[in-house]
Protein backbone atom coordinates (compact mmCIF):
# COMPACT_ATOMS: atom_id res chain seq x y z
CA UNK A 1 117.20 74.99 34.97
CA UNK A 2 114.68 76.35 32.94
CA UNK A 3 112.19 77.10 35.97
CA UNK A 4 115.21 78.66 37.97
CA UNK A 5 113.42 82.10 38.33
CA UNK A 6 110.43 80.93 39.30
CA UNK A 7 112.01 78.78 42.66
CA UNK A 8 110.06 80.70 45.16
CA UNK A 9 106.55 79.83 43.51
CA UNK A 10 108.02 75.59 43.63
CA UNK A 11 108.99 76.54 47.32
CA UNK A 12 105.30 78.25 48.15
CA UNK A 13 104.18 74.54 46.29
CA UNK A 14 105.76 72.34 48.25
CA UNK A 15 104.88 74.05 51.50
CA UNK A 16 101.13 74.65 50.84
CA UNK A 17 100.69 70.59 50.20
CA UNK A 18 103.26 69.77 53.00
CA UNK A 19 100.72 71.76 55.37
CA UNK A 20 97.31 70.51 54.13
CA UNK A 21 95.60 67.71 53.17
CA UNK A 22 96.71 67.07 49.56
CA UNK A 23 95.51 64.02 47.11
CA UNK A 24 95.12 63.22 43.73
CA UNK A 25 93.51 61.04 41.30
CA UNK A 26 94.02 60.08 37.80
CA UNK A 27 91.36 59.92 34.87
CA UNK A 28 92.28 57.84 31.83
CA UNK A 29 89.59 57.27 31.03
CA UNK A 30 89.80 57.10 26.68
CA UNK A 31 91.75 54.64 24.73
CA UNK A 32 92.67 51.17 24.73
CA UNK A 33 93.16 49.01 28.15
CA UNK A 34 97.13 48.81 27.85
CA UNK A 35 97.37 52.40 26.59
CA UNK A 36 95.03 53.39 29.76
CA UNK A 37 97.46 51.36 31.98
CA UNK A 38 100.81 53.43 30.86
CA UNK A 39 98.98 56.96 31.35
CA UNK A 40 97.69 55.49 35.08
CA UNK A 41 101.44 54.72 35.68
CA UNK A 42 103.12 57.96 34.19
CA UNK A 43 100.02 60.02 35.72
CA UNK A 44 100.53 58.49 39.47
CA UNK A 45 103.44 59.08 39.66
CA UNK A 46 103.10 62.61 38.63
CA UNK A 47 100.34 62.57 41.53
CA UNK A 48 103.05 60.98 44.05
CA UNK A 49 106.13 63.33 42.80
CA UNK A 50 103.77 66.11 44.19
CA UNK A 51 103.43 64.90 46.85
CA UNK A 52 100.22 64.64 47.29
CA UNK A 53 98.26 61.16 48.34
CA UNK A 54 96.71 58.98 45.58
CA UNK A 55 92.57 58.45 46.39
CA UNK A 56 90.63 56.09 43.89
CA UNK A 57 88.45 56.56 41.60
CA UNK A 58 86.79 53.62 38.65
CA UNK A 59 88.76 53.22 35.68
CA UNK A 60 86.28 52.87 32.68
CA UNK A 61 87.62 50.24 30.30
CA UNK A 62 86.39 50.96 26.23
CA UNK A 63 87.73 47.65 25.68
CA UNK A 64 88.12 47.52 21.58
CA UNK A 65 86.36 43.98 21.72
CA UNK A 66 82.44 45.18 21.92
CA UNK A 67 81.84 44.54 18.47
CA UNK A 68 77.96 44.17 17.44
CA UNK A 69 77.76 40.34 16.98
CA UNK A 70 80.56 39.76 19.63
CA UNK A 71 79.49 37.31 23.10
CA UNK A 72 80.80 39.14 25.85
CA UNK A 73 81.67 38.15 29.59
CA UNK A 74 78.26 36.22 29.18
CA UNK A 75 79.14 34.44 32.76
CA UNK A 76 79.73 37.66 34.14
CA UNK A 77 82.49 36.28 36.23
CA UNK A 78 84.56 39.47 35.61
CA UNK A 79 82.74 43.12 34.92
CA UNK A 80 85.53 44.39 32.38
CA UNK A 81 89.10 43.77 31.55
CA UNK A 82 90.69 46.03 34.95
CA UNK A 83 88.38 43.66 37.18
CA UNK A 84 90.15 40.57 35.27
CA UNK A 85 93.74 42.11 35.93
CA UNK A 86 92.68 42.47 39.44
CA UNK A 87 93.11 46.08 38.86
CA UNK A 88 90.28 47.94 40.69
CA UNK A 89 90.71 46.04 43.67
CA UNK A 90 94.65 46.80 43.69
CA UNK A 91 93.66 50.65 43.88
CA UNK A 92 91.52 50.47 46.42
CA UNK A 93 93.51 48.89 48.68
CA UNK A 94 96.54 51.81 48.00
CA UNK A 95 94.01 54.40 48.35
CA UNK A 96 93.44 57.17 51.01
CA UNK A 97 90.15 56.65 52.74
CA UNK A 98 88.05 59.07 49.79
CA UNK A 99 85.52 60.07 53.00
CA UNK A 100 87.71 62.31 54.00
CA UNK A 101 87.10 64.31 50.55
CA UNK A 102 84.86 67.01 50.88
CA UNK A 103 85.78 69.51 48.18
CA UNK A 104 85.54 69.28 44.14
CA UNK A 105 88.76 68.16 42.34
CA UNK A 106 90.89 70.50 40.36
CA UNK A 107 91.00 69.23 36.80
CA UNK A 108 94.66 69.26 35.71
CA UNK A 109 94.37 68.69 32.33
CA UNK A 110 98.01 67.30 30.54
CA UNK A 111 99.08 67.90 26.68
CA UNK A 112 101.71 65.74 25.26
CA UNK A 113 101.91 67.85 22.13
CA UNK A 114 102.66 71.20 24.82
CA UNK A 115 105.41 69.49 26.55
CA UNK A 116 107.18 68.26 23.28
CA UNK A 117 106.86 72.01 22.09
CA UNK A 118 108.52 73.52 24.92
CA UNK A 119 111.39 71.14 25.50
CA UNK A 120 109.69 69.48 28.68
CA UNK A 121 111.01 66.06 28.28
CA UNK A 122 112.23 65.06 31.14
CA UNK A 123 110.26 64.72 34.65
CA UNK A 124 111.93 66.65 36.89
CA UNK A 125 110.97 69.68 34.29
CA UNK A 126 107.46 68.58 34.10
CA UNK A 127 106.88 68.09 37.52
CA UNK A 128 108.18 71.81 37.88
CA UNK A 129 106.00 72.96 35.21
CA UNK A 130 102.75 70.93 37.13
CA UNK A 131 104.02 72.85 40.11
CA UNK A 132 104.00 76.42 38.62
CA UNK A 133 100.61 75.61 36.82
CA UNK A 134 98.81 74.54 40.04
CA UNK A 135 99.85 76.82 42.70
CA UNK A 136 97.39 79.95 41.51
CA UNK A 137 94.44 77.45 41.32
CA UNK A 138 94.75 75.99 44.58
CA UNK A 139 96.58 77.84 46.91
CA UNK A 140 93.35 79.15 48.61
CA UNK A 141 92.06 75.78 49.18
CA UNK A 142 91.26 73.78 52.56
CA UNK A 143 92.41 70.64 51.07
CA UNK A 144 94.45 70.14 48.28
CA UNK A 145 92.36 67.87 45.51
CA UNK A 146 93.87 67.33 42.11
CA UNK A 147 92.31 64.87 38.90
CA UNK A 148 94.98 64.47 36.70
CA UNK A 149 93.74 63.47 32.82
CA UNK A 150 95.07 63.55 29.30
CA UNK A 151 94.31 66.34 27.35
CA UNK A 152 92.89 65.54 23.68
CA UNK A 153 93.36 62.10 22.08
CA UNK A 154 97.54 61.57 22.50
CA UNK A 155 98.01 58.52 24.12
CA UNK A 156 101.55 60.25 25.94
CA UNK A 157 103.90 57.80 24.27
CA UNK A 158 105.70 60.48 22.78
CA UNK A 159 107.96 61.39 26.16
CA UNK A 160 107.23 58.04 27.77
CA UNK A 161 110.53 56.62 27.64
CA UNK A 162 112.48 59.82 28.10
CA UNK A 163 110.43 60.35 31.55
CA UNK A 164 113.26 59.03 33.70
CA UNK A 165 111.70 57.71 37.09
CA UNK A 166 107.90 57.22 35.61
CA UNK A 167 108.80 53.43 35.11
CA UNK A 168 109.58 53.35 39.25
CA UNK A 169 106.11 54.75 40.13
CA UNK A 170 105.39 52.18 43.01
CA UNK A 171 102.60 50.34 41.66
CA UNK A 172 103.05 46.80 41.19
CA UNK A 173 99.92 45.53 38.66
CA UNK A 174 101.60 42.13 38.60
CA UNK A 175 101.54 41.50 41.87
CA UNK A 176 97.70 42.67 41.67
CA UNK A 177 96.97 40.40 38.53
CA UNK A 178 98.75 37.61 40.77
CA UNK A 179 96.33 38.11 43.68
CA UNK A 180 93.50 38.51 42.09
CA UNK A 181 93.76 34.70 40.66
CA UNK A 182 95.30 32.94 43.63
CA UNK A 183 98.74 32.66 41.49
CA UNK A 184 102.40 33.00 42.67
CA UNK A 185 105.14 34.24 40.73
CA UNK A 186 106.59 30.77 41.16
CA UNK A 187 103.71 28.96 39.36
CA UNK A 188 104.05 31.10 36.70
CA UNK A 189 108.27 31.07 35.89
CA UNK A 190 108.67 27.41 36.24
CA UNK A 191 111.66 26.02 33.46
CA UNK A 192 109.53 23.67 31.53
CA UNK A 193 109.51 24.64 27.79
CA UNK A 194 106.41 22.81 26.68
CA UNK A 195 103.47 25.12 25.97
CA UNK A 196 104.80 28.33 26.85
CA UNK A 197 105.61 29.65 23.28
CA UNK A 198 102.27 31.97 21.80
CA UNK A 199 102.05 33.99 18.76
CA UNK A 200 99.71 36.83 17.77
CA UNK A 201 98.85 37.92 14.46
CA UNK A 202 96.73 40.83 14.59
CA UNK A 203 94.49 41.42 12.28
CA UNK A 204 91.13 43.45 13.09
CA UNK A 205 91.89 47.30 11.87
CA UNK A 206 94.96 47.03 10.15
CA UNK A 207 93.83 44.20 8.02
CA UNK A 208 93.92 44.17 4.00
CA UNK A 209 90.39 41.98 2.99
CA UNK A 210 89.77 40.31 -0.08
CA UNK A 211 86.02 41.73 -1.58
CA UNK A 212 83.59 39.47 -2.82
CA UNK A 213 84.15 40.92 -6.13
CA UNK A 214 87.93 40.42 -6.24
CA UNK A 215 89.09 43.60 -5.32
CA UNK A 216 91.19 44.48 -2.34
CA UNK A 217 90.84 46.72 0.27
CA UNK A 218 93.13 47.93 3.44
CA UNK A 219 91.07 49.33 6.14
CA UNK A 220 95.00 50.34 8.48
CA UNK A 221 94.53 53.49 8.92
CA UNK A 222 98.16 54.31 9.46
CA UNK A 223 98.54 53.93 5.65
CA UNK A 224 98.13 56.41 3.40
CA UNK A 225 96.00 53.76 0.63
CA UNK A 226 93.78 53.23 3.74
CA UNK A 227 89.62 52.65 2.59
CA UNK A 228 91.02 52.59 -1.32
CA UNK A 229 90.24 49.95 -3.74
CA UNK A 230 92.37 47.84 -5.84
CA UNK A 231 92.83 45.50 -8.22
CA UNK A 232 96.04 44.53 -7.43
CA UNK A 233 96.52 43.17 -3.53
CA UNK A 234 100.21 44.15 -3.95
CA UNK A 235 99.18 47.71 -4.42
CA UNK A 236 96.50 47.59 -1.62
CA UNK A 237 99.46 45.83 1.04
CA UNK A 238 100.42 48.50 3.10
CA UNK A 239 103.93 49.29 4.06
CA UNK A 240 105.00 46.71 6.37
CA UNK A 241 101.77 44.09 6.15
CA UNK A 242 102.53 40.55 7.21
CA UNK A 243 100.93 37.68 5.30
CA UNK A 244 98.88 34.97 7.44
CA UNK A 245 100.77 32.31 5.20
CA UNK A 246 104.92 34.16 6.25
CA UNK A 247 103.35 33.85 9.59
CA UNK A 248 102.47 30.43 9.38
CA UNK A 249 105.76 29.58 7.58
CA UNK A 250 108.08 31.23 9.96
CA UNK A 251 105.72 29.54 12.89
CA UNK A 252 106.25 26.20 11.00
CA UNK A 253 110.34 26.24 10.65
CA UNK A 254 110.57 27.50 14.56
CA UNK A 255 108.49 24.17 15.37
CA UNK A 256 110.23 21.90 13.22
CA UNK A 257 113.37 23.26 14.61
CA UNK A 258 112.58 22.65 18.55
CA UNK A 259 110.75 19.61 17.45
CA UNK A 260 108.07 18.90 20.31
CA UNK A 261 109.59 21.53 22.83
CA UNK A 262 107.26 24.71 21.94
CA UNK A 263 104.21 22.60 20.85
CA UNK A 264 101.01 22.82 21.51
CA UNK A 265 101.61 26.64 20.18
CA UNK A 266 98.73 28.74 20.90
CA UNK A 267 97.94 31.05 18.07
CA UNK A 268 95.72 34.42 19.05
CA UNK A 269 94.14 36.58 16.58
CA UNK A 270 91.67 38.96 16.31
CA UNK A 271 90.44 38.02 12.64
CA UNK A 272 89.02 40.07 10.59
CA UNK A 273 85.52 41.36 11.39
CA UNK A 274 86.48 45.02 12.38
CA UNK A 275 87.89 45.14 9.20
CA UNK A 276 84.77 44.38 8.05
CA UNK A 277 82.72 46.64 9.59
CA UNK A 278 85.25 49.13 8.74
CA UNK A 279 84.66 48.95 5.26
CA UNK A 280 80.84 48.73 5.59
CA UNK A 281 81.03 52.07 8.01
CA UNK A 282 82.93 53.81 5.00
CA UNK A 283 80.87 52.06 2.37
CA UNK A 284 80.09 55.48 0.60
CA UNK A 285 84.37 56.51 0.94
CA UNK A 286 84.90 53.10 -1.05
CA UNK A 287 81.64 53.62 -3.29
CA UNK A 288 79.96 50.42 -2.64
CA UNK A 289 76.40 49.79 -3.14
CA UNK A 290 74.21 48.03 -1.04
CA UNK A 291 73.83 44.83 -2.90
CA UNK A 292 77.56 44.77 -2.21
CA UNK A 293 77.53 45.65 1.41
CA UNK A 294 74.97 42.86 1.59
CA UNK A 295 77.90 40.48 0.01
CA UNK A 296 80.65 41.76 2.04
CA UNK A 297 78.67 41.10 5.40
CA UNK A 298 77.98 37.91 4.45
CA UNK A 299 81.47 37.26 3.35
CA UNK A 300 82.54 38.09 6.68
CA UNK A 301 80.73 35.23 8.56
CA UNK A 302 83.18 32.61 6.99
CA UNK A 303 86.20 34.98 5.97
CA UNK A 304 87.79 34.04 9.59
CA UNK A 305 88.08 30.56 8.83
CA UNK A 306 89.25 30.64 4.98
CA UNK A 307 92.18 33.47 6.09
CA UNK A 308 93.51 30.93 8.48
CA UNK A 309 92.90 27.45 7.05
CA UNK A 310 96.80 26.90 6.51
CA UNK A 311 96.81 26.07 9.68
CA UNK A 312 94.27 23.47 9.67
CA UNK A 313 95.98 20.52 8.80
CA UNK A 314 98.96 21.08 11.25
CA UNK A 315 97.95 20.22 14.64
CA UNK A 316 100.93 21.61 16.69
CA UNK A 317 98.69 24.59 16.35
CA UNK A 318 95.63 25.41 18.47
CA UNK A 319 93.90 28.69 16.87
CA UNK A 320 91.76 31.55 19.08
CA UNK A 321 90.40 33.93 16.51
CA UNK A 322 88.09 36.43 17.56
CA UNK A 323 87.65 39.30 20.14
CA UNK A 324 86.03 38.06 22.79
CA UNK A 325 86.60 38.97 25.95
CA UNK A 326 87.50 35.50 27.37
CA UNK A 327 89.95 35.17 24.27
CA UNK A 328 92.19 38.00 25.63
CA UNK A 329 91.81 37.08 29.02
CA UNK A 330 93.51 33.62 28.17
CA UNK A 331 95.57 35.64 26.03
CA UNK A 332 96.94 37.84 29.06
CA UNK A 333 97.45 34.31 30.92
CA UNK A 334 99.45 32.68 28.34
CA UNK A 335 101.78 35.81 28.16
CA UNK A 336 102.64 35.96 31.83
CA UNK A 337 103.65 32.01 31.63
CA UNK A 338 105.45 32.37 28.10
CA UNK A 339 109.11 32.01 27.17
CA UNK A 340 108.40 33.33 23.66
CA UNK A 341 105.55 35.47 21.90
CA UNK A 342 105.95 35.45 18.11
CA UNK A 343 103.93 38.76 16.90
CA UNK A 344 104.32 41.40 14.03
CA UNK A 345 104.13 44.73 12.40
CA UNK A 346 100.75 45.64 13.15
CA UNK A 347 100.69 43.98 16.79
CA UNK A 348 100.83 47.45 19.93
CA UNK A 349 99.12 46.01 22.36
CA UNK A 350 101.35 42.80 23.30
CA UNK A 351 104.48 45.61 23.70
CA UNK A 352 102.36 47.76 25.75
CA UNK A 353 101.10 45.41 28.26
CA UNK A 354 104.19 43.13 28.71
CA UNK A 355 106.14 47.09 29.50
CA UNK A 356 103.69 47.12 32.42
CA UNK A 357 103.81 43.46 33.78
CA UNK A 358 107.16 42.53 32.95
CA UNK A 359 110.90 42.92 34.16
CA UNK A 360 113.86 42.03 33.17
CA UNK A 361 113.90 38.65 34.98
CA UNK A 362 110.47 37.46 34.24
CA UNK A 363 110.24 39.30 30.66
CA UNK A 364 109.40 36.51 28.02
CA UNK A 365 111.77 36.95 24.71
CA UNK A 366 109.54 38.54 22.37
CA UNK A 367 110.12 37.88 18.29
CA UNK A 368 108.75 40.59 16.48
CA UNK A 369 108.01 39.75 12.36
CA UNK A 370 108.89 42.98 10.24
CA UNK A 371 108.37 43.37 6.36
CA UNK A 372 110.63 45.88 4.75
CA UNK A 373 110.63 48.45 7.84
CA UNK A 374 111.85 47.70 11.55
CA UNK A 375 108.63 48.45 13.81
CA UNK A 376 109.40 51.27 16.63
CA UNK A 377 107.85 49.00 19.14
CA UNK A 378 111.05 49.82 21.61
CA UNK A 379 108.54 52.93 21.99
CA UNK A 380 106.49 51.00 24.25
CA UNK A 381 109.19 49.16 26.22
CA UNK A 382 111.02 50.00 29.15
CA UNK A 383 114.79 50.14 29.24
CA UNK A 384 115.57 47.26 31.14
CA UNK A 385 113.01 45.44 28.22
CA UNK A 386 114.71 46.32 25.33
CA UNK A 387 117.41 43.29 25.12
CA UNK A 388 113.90 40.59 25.07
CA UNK A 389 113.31 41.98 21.45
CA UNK A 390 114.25 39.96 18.39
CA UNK A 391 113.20 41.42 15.22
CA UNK A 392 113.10 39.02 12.29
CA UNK A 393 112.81 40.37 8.84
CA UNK A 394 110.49 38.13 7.44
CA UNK A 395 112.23 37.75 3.38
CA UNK A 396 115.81 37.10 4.90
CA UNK A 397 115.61 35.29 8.38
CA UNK A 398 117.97 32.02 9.45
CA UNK A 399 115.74 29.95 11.81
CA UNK A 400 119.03 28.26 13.17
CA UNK A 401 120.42 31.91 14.43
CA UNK A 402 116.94 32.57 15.77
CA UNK A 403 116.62 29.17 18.02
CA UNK A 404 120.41 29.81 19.10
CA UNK A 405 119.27 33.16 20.51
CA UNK A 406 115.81 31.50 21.94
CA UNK A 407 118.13 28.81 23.84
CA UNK A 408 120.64 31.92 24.73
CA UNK A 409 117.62 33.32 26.41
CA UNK A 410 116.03 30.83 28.33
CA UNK A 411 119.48 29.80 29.56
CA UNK A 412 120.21 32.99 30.94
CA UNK A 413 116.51 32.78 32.88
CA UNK A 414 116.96 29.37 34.19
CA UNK A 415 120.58 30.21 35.77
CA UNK A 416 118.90 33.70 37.28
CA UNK A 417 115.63 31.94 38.38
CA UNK A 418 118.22 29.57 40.05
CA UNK A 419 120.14 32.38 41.78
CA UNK A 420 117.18 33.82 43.23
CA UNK A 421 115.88 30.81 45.10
């Protein structure tokens, strides 16, 4: 073991917190809402593999959705997207009493980049490594008081999935979500197949707009023609971009195929005004003038609405463009009822959340829509997950060997939803 010479400094470790008081709390308090969720998991049960006791503390959401322009929570019924999921309350109740903290927190601050450098991939290594790191720092304290954070903007996917025994931290944010809105997991898995089929097609950041002017720009910044202009939309497509019409074709064939089984299907997206204001932020990047900044914000009142008209005259389809808080919230409610989400390329958060809420019983089977390269959303899912993914490449699909794996699927649930009554 690589920390083998060092075994008397893990014993003094596990002694000093055996003897004192010893707690912990976790600080994620950057990035988006299902990105903050993972790092709560992975951090807690760092906390808990230390054996120290978890004491809560606020998570601060920076929901993505507080757009200028945007209506948000204007009943107030929730206060941000962790009070929705029933999320503060949940930690509360699995805290230590925090009156019984009387001393500043150490500040254990956590790099992805320095654990992929040395080799630490694995937990039990890390958990030696927090070991060794702490014991200098707080072996002279009363009470043993640790914050663990993230270190720099990483978001800790990068050794996610080959930290063996972070998945099995304890917590149980289902359950919480459950509770929170008087729901039981029986409400929520029943075997009808009408109206529990969604799709996503996010646009927002990763968008390619159409200017006033007919030019085109792509505001993903994961692409290297990101905030260029062009006169040619194929050259401003990015690697991998998903047309709102291939969506709305492969949407159409799955439909006609199951007839009136997966109809009403809800369609979420966020449409396209960060893209906008992503493009007016970098207006002097992209060399616009004003008069055409002027253009573009008006073209963004109605460019929702012409993007997504191919859906208007089919009525199995019930649209939700925008991000508004209330739209994700329905969002979030739809996925923990669906059989099947239909999302693409560009979509991280469905992956991320679903990873957190889902197992393999109660996982829904989850189509993802690729163009030219296979997405790396596994990244984001859990082992026992990984079978629920269908990727479809969007030029060469068969919708006939896609609804015989749908009806494989929800099969399969049915008979273990039956076994477990």
């Amino acid at each position: 073991m690589l920390f083998s010479l060092q075994k008397d400094t893990l014993r003094k470790f596990d002694k000093l917190v055996a003897e004192r008081e010893s707690y912990f709390t976790v600080d994620v308090d950057t990035g988006g809402f299902t990105d903050q969720l993972i790092k709560f998991m992975v951090f807690y049960s760092f906390g808990t593999s230390l054996n120290c006791k978890y004491y809560y503390t606020p998570i601060q959401s920076e929901r993505s959705s507080a757009l200028e322009g945007n209506t948000k929570n204007t009943d107030k019924e929730y206060s941000d997207i962790f009070d929705f999921l029933g999320l503060q309350d949940y930690l509360k109740e699995i805290s230590v009493d925090t009156a019984k903290l009387d001393s500043k927190p150490y500040t254990l601050k956590l790099d992805e980049f320095f654990f992929l450098e040395r080799g630490l991939e694995s937990k039990e290594l890390i958990i030696a490594y927090l070991k060794l790191k702490l014991y200098p720092s707080i072996k002279n304290q009363k009470k043993v008081n640790i914050r663990i954070m993230l270190e720099g903007y990483s978001s800790f996917f990068g050794i996610y999935n080959k930290l063996d025994g972070c998945e099995d931290s304890g917590l149980d944010f289902r359950s919480a979500f459950l509770k929170k809105h008087s729901q039981t997991e029986q409400q929520i898995s029943g075997q009808d197949f009408s109206n529990r089929a969604i799709a996503h097609i996010r646009q927002g950041d990763t968008a390619m707009i159409k200017t006033p002017w007919n030019t085109y720009v792509n505001v993903w910044g994961d692409s290297k023609i990101s905030m260029k202009e062009f006169d040619d939309p194929r050259k401003a497509r990015a690697t991998g971009h998903i047309k709102i019409e291939e969506y709305y074709e492969f949407l159409k064939l799955l439909c006609d195929h199951f007839e009136n089984e997966l109809t009403p299907l809800t369609v979420f997206s966020d449409g396209y005004k960060r893209a906008f204001n992503n493009c007016i932020f970098n207006q002097n990047k992209l060399g616009f003038t004003e008069s055409q900044v002027e253009k573009l914000a008006e073209l963004s009142e109605i460019y929702d609405r012409q993007a997504f008209r191919i859906f208007d005259n089919d009525s199995r389809f019930h649209l939700r463009i925008g991000e508004e808080d209330e739209k994700l919230y329905q969002m979030i409610q739809m996925l923990l009822h669906a059989n099947i989400v239909v999302m693409g390329t560009q979509q991280r958060m469905v992956p991320k959340f679903l990873s957190v809420y889902c197992n393999a019983r109660n996982m829904p089977l989850v189509i993802v829509l690729y163009n030219k390269v296979i997405p790396n959303h596994l990244g984001f899912a859990r082992r026992e997950l990984i079978n629920s993914y269908l990727f479809v490449d969007i030029n060469n699909y068969s919708i006939q060997d896609i609804a015989d794996r749908i009806k494989k699927l929800l099969k399969k649930k049915a008979e273990e939803s039956e076994s477990a009554l």
